[in-house]
N, C-alpha and C. Protein backbone atom coordinates (compact mmCIF):
# COMPACT_ATOMS: atom_id res chain seq x y z
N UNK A 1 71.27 57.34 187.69
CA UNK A 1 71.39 58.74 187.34
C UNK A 1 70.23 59.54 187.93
N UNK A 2 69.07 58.93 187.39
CA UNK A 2 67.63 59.84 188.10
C UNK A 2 67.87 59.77 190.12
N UNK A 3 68.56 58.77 190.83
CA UNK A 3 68.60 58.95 192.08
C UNK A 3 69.52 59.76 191.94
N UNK A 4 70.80 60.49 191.73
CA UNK A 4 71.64 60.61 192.54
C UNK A 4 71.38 62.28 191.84
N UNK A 5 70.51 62.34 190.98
CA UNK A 5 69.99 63.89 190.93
C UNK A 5 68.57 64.19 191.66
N UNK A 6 67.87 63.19 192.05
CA UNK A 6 66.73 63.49 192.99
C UNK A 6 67.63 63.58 194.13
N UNK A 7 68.55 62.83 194.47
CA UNK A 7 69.41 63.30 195.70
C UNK A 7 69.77 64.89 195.51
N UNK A 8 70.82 64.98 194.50
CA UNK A 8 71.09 66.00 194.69
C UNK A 8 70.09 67.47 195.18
N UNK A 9 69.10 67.32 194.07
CA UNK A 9 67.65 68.55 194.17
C UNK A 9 67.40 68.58 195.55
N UNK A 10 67.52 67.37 196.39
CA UNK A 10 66.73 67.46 197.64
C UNK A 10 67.46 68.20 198.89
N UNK A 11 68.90 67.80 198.53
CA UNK A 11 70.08 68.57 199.21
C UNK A 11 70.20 70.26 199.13
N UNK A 12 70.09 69.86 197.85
CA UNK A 12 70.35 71.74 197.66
C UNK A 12 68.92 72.57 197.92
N UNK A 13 67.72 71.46 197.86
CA UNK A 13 66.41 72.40 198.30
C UNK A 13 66.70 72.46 200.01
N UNK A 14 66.63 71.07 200.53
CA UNK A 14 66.91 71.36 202.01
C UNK A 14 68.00 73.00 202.20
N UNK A 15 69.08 72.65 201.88
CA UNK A 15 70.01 74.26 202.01
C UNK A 15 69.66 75.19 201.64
N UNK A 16 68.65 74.97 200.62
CA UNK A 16 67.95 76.46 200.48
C UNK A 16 66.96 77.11 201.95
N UNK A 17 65.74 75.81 201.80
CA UNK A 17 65.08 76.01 203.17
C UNK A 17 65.44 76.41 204.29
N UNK A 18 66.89 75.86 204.87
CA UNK A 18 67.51 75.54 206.19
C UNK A 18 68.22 76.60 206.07
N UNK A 19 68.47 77.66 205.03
CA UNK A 19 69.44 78.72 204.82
C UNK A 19 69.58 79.65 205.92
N UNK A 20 68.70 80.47 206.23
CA UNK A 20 68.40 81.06 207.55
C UNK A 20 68.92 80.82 208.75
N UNK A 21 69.19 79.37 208.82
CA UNK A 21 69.59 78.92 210.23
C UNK A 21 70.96 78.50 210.25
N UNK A 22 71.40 78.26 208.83
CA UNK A 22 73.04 78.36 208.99
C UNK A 22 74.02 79.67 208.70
N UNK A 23 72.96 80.93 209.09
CA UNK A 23 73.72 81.91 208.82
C UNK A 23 74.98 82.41 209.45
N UNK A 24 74.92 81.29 211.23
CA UNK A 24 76.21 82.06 211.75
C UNK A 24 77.06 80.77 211.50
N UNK A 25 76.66 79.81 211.20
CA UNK A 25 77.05 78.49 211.19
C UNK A 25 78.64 78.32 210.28
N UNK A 26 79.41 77.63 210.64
CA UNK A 26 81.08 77.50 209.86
C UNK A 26 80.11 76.56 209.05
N UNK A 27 81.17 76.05 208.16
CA UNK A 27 81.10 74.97 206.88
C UNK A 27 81.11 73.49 207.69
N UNK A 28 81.90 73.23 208.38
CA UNK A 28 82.08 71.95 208.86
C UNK A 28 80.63 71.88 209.84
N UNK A 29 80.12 72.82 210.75
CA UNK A 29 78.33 72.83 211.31
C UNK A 29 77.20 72.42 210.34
N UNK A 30 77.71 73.43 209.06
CA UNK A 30 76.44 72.86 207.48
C UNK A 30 76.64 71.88 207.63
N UNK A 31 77.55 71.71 207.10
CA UNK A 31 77.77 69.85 206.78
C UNK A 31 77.74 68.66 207.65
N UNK A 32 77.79 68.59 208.89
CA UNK A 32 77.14 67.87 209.92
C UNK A 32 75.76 68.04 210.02
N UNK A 33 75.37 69.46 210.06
CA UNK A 33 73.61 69.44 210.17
C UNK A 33 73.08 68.81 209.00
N UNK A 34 73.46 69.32 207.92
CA UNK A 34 72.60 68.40 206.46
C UNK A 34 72.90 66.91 206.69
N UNK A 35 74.13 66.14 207.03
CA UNK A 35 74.34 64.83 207.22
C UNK A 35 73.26 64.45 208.12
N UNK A 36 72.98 64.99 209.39
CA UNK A 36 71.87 64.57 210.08
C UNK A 36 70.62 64.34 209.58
N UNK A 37 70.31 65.60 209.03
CA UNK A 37 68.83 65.61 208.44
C UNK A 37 68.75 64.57 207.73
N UNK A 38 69.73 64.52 205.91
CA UNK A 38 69.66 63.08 205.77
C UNK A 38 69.39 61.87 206.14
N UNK A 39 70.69 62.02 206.98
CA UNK A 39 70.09 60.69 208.12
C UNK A 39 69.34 60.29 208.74
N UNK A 40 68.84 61.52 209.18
CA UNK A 40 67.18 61.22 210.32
C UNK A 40 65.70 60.97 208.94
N UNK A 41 66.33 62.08 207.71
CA UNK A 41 65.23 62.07 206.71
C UNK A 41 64.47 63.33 206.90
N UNK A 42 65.05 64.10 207.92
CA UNK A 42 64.29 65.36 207.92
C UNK A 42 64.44 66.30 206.61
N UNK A 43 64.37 66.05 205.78
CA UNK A 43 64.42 66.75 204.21
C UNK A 43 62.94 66.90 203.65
N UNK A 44 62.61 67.82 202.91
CA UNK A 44 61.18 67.61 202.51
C UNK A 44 61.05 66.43 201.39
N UNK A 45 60.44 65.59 201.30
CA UNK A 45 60.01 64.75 200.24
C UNK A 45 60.36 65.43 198.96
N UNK A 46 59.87 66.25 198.49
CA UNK A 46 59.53 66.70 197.28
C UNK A 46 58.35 66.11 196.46
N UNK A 47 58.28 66.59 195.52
CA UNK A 47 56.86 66.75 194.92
C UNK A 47 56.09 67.63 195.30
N UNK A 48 54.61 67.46 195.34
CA UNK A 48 53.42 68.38 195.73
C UNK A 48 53.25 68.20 197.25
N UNK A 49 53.76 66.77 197.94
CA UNK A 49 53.06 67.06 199.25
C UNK A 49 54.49 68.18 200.34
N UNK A 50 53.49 68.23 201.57
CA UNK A 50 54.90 69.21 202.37
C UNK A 50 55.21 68.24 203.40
N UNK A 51 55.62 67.20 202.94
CA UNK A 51 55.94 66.11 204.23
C UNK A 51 57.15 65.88 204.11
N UNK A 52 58.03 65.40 205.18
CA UNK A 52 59.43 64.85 205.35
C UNK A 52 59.64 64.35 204.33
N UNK A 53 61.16 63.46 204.35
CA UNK A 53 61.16 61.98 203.95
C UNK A 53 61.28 60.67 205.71
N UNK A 54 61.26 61.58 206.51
CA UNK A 54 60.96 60.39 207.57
C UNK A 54 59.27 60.40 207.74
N UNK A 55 58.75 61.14 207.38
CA UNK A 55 57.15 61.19 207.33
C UNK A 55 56.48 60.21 206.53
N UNK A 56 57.19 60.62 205.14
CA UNK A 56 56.67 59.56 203.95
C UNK A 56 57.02 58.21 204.43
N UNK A 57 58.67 57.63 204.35
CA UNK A 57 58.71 56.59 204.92
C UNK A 57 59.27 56.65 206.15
N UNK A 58 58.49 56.24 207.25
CA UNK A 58 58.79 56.18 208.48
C UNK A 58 59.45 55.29 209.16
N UNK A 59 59.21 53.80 207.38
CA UNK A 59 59.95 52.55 208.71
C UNK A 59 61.27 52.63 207.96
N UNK A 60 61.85 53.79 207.34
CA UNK A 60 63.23 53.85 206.75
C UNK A 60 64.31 54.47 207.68
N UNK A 61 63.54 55.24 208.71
CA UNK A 61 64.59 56.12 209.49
C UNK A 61 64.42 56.02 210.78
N UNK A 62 64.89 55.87 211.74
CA UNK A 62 65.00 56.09 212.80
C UNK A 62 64.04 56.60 214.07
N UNK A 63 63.34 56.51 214.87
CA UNK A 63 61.95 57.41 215.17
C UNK A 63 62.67 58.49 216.13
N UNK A 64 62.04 59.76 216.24
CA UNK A 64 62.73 60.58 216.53
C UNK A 64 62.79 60.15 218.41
N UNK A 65 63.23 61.18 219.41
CA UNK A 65 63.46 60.93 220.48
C UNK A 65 62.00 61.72 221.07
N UNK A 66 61.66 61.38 222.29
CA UNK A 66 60.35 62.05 222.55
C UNK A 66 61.00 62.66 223.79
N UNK A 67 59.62 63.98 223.34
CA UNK A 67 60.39 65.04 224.84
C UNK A 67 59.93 64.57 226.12
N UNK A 68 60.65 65.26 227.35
CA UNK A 68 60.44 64.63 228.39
C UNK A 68 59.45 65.46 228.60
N UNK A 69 58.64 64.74 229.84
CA UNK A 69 57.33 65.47 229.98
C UNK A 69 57.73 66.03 231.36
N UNK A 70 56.24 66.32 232.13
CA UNK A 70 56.49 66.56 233.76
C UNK A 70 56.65 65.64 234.32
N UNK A 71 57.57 65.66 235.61
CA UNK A 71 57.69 64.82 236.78
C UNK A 71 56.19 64.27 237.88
N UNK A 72 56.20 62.84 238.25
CA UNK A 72 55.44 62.92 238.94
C UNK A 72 55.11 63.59 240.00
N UNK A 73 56.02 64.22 240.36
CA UNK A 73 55.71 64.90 241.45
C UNK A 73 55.21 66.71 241.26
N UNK A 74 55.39 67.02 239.82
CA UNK A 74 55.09 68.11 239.00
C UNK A 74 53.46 67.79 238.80
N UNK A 75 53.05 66.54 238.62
CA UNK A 75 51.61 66.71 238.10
C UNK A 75 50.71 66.57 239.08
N UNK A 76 51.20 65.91 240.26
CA UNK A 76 50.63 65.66 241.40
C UNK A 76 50.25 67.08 242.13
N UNK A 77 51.36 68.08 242.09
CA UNK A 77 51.41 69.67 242.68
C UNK A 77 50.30 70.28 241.79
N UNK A 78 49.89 69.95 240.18
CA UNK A 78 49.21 70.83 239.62
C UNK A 78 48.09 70.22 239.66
N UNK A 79 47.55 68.51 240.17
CA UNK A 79 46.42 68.36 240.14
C UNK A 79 46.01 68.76 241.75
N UNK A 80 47.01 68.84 242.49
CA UNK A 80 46.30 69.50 243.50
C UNK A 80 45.92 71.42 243.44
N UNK A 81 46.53 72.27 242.77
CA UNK A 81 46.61 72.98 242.58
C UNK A 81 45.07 73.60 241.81
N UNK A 82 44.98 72.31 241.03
CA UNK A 82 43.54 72.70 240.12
C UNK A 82 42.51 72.49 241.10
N UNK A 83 42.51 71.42 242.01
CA UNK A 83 41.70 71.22 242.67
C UNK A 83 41.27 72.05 243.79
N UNK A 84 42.01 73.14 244.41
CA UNK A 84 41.76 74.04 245.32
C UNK A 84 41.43 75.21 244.40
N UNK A 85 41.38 75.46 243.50
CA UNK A 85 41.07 76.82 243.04
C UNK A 85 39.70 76.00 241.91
N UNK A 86 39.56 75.23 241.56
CA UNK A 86 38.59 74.76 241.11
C UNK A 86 38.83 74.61 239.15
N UNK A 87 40.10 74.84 239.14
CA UNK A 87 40.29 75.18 237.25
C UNK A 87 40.24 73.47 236.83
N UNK A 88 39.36 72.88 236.97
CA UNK A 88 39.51 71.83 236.74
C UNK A 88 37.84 71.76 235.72
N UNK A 89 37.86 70.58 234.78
CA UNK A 89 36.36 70.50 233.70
C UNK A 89 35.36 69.75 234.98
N UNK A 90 34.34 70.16 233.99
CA UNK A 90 33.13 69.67 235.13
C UNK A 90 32.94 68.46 234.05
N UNK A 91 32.69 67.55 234.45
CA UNK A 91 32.14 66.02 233.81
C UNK A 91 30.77 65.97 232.61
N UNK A 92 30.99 65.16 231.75
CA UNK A 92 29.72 65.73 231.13
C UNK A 92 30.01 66.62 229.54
N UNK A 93 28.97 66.91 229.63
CA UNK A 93 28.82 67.86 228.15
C UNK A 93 28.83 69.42 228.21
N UNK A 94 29.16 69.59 229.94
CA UNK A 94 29.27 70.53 229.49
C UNK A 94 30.64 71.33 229.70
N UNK A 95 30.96 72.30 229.20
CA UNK A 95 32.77 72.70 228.74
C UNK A 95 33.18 73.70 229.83
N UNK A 96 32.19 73.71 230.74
CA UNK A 96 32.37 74.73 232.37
C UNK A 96 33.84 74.02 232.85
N UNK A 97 34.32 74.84 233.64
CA UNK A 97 35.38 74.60 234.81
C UNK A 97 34.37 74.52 236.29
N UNK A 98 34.86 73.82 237.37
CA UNK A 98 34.57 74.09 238.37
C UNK A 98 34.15 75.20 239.07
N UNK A 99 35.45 76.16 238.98
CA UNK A 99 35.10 77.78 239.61
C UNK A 99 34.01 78.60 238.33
N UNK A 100 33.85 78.04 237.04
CA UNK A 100 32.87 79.04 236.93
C UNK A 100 31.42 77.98 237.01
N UNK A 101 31.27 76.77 237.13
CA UNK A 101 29.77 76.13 237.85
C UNK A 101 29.86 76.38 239.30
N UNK A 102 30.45 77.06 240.13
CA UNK A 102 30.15 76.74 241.56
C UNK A 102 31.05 77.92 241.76
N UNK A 103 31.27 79.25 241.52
CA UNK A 103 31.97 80.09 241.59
C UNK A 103 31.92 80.57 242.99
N UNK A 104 31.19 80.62 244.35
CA UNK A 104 31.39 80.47 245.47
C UNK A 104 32.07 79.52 246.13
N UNK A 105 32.60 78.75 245.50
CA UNK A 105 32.86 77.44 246.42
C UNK A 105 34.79 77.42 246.46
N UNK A 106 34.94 78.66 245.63
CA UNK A 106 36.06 78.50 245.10
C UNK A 106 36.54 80.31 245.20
N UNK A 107 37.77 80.53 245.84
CA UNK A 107 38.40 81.52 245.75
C UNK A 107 38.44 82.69 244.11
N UNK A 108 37.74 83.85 244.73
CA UNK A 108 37.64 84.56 243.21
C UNK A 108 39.16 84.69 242.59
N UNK A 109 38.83 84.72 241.41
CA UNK A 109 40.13 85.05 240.07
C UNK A 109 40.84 86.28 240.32
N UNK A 110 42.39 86.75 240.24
CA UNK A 110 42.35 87.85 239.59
C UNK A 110 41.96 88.75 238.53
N UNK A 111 41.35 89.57 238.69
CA UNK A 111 41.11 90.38 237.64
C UNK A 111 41.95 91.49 237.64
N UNK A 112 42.43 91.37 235.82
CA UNK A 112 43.47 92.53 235.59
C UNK A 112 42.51 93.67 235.17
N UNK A 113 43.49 94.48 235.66
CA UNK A 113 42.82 96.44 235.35
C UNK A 113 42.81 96.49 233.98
N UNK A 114 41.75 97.23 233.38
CA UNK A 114 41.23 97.60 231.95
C UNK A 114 41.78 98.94 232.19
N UNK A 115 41.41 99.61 231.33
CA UNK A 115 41.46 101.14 230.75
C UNK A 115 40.46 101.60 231.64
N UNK A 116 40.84 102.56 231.52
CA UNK A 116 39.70 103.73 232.42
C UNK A 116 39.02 104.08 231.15
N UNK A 117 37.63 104.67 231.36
CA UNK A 117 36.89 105.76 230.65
C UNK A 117 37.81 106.47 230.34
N UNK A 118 38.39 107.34 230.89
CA UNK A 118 38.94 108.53 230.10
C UNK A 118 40.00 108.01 228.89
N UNK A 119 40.92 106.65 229.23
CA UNK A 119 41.48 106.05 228.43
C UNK A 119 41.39 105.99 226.99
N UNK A 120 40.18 104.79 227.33
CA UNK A 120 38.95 104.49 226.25
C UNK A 120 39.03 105.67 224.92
N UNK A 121 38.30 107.11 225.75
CA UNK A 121 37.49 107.93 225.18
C UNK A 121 38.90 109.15 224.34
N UNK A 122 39.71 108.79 225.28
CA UNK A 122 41.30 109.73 224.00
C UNK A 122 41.56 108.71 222.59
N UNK A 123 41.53 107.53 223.33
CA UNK A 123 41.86 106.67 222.24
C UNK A 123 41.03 106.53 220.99
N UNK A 124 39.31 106.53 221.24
CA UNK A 124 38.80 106.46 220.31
C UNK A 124 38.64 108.30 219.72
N UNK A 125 39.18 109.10 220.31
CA UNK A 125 39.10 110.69 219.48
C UNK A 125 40.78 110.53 218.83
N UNK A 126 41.37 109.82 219.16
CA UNK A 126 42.81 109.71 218.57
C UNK A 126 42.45 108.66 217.21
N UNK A 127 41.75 107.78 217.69
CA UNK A 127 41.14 106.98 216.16
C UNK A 127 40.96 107.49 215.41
N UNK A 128 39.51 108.43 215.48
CA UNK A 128 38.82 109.00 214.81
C UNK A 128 39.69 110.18 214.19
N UNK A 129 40.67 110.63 214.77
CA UNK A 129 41.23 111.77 213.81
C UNK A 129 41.96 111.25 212.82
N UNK A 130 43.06 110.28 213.30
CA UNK A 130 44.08 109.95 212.39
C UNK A 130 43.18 108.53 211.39
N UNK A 131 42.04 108.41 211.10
CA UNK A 131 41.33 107.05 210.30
C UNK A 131 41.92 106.09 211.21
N UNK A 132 42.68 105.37 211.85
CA UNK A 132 43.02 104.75 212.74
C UNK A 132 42.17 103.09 212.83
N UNK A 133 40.75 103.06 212.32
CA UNK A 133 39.65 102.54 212.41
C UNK A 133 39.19 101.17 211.28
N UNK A 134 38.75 100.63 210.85
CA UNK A 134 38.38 99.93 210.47
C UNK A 134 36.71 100.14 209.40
N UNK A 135 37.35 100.63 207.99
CA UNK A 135 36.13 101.03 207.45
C UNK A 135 35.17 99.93 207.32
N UNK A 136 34.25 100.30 206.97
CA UNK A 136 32.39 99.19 206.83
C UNK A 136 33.13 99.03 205.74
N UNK A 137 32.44 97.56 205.64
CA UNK A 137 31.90 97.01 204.61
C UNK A 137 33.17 95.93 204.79
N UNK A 138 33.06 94.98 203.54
CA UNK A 138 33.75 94.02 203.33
C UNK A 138 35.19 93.83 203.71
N UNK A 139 35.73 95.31 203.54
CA UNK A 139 37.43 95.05 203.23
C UNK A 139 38.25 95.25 204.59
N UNK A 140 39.01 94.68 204.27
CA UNK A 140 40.19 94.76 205.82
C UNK A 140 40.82 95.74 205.93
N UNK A 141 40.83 96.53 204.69
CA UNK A 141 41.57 98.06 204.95
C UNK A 141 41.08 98.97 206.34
N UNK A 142 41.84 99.97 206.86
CA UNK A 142 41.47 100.68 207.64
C UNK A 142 40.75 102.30 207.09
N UNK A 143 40.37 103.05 207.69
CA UNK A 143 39.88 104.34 206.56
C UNK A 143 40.64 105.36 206.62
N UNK A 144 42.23 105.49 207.20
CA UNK A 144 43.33 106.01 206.29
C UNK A 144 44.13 105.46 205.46
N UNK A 145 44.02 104.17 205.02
CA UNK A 145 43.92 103.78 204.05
C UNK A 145 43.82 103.63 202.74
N UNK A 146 42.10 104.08 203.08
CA UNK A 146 41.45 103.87 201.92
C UNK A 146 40.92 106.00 201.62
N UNK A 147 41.23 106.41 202.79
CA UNK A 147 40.90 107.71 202.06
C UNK A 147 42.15 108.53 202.79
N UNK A 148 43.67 108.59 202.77
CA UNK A 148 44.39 109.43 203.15
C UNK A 148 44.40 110.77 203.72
N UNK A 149 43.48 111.34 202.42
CA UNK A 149 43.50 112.70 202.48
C UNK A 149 42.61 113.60 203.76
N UNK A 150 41.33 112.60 204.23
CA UNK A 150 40.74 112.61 204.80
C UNK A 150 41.49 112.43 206.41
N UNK A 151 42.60 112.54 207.14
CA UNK A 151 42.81 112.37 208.42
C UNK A 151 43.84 112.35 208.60
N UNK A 152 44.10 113.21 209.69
CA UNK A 152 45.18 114.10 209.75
C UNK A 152 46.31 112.64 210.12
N UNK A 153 47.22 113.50 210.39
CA UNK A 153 48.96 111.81 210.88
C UNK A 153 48.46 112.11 211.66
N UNK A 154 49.25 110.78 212.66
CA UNK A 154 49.79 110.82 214.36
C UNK A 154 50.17 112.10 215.15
């Protein structure tokens, strides 16, 4: 009796969870997808932790399929790729790339366009009117926010 209502709870919690994703789904799709999950154990355990039931017991179900990765001939193109522009780690302790320890040796980066000054300087008088900003002190509020009355709308 206590299994086949821990079954049940776990079914109808999974369909609660999974609800979202069978919204365009027919009846006969639910019911193949929940059979799977079952089957694979993709259901939450229940209790306090947030783990599967193929998580909890792993040597009960099936191991999942692993994704395919890159082709050898995909990693070969990108380790040559790193190697002419230099985006590759420098050895060691320290967390540099190539092009930025030896940044002559190596073709400069693009750099994307920022804002102009004049940009900048509307944006922060467009801040400043509408509170737009981020008041001091502790709180995450902004300061139309926290004082409305004080700044004009958009």
């Amino acid at each position: 009796m206590k299994t086949k209502l821990t079954t049940t709870a776990l079914v109808l919690t999974s369909a609660l969870i999974a609800g979202t994703s069978f919204a365009g789904a027919s009846r006969e799709q639910v019911k193949a997808e929940l059979a799977q999950a079952i089957r694979s154990g993709d259901i939450p355990a229940g209790g306090e932790i947030n783990l599967k039931l193929n998580e909890v017991y792993p040597e009960r179900y099936p191991t999942s399929a692993t994704a395919v990765g890159l082709s050898r001939e995909q990693v070969a193109a990108d380790l040559v790729q790193a190697m002419r522009t230099g985006n590759m780690m420098v050895g060691g302790e320290s967390s540099l790339k190539l092009n930025e320890l030896y940044p002559e040796r190596y073709p400069p980066k693009q750099v994307q366009a920022g804002l102009s000054r004049e940009q900048v300087q509307a944006d922060l008088v467009k801040a400043l009117r509408t509170g737009d900003y981020a008041a001091n002190g502790e709180i995450n509020d902004k300061c139309n926010e926290l004082h409305p009355n004080m700044h004009q709308g958009s």
